[in-house]
C-alpha atoms as a PDB file:
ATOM      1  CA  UNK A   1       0.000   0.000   0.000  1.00  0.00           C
ATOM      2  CA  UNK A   2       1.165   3.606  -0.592  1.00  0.00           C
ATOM      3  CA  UNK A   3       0.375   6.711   1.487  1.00  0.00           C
ATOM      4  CA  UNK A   4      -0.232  10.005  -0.872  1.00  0.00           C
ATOM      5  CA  UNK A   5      -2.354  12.871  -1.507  1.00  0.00           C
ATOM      6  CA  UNK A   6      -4.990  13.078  -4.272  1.00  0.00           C
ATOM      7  CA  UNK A   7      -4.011  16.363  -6.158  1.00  0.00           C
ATOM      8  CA  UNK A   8      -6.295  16.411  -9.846  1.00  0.00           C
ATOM      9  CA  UNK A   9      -8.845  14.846 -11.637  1.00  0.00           C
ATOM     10  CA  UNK A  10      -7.813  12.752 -14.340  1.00  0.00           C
ATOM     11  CA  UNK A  11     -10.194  13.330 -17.321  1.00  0.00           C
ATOM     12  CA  UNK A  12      -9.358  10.432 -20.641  1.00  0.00           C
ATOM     13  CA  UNK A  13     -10.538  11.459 -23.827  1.00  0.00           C
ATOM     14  CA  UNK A  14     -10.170   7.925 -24.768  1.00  0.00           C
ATOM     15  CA  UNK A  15     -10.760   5.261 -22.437  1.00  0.00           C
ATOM     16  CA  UNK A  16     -11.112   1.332 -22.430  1.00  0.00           C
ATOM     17  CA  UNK A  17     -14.247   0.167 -22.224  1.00  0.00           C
ATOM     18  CA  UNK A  18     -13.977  -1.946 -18.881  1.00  0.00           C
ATOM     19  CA  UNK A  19     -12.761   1.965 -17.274  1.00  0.00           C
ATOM     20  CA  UNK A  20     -16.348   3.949 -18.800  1.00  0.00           C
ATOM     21  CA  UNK A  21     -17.503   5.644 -15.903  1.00  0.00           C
ATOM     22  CA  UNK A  22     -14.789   4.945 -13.071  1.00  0.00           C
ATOM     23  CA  UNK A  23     -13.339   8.275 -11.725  1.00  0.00           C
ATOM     24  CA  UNK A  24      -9.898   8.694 -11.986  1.00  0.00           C
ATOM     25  CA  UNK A  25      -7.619  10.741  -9.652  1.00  0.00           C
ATOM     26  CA  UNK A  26      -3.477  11.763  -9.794  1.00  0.00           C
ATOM     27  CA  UNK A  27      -2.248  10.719  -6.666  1.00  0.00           C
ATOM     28  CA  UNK A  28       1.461  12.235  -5.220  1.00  0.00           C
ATOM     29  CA  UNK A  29       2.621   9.546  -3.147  1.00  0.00           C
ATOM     30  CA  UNK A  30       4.667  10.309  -0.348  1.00  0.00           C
ATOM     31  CA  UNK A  31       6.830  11.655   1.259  1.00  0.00           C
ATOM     32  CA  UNK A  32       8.751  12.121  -2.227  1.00  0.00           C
ATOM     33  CA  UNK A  33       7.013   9.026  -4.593  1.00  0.00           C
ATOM     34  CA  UNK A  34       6.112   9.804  -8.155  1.00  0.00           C
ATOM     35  CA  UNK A  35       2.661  10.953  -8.965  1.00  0.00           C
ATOM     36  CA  UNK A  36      -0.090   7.942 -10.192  1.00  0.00           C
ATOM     37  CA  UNK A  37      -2.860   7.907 -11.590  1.00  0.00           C
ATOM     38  CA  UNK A  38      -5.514   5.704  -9.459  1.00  0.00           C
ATOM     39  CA  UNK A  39      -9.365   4.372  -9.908  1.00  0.00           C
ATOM     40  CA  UNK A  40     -11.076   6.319  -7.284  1.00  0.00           C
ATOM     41  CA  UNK A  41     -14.267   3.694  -6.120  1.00  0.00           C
ATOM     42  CA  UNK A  42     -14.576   6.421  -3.080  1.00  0.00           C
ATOM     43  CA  UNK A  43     -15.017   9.248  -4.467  1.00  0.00           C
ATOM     44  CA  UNK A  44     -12.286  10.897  -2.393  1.00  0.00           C
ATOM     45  CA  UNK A  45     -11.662  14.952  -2.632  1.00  0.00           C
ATOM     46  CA  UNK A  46      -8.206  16.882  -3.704  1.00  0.00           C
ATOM     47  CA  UNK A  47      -6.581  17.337  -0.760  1.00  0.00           C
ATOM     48  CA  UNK A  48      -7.764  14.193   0.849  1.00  0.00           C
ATOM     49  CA  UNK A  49      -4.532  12.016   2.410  1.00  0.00           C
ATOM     50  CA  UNK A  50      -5.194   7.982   1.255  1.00  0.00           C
ATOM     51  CA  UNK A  51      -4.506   4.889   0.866  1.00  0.00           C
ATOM     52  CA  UNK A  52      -3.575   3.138  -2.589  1.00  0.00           C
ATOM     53  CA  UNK A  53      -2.816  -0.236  -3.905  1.00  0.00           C
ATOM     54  CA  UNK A  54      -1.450  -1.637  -7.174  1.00  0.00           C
ATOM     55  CA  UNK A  55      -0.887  -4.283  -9.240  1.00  0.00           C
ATOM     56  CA  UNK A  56      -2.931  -7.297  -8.137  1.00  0.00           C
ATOM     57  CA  UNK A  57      -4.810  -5.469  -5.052  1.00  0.00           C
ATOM     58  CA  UNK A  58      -6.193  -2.540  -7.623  1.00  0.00           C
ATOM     59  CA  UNK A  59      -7.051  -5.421 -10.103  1.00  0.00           C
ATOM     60  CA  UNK A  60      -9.212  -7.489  -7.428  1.00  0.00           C
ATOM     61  CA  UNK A  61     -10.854  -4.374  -5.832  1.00  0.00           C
ATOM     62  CA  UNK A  62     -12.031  -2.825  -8.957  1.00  0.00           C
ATOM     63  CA  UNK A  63     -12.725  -6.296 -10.353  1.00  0.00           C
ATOM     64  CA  UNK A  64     -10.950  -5.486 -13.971  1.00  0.00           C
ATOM     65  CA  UNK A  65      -7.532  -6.471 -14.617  1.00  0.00           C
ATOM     66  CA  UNK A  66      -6.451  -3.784 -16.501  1.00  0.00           C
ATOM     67  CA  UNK A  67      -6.508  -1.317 -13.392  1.00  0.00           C
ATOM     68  CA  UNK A  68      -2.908  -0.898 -11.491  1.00  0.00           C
ATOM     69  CA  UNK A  69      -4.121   1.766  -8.931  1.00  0.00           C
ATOM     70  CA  UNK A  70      -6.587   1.853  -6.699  1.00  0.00           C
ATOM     71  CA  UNK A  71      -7.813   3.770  -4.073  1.00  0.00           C
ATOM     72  CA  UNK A  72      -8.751   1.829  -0.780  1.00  0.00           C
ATOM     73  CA  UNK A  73      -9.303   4.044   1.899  1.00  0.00           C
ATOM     74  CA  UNK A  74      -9.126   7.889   3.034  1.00  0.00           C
ATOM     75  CA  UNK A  75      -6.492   8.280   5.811  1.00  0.00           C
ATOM     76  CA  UNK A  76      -8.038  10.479   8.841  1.00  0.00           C
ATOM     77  CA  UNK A  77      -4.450  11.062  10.781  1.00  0.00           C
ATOM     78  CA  UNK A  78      -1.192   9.991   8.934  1.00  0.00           C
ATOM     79  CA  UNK A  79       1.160  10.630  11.939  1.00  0.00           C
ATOM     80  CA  UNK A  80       3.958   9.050  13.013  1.00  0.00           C
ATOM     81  CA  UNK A  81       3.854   7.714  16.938  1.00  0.00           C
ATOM     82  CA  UNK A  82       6.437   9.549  19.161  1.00  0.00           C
ATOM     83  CA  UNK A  83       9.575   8.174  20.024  1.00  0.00           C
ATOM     84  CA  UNK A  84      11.130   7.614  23.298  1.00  0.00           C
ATOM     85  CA  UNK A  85      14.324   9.320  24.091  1.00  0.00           C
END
């Protein structure tokens, strides 16, 4: 799973017919991960911290095996627990 941050829409002018009608979002993973472009089943704002998983994950969440990325969940806190000195 990868942490990141939805930051766009993705809008295809073309699209395979097994991805009509599934949103698509560009995700910046963090802290410094490349940006991907995910299958949003959530519905999840810009802005809005989450969770995403590829490869075989996306392809059995979405159900289509042409889909990499996939959002799974919107992350509420993403902090870190405090260490002990």
């Amino acid at each position: 799973m990868l942490l990141g941050e939805v930051v766009g829409k993705v809008w295809a002018d073309r699209i395979l017919s097994p991805l009509q009608g599934r949103r698509l979002v560009l995700v910046r993973v963090r802290p410094d991960g490349p940006d991907l472009v995910a299958v949003d089943p959530l519905n999840v704002g810009i802005g809005t911290t989450v969770l995403v998983v590829t490869d075989e994950a996306a392809a059995a969440v979405t159900g289509e095996a042409t889909v990499d990325a996939a959002v799974v969940a919107l992350v509420a806190d993403a902090g870190t627990a405090p260490t002990t000195d």
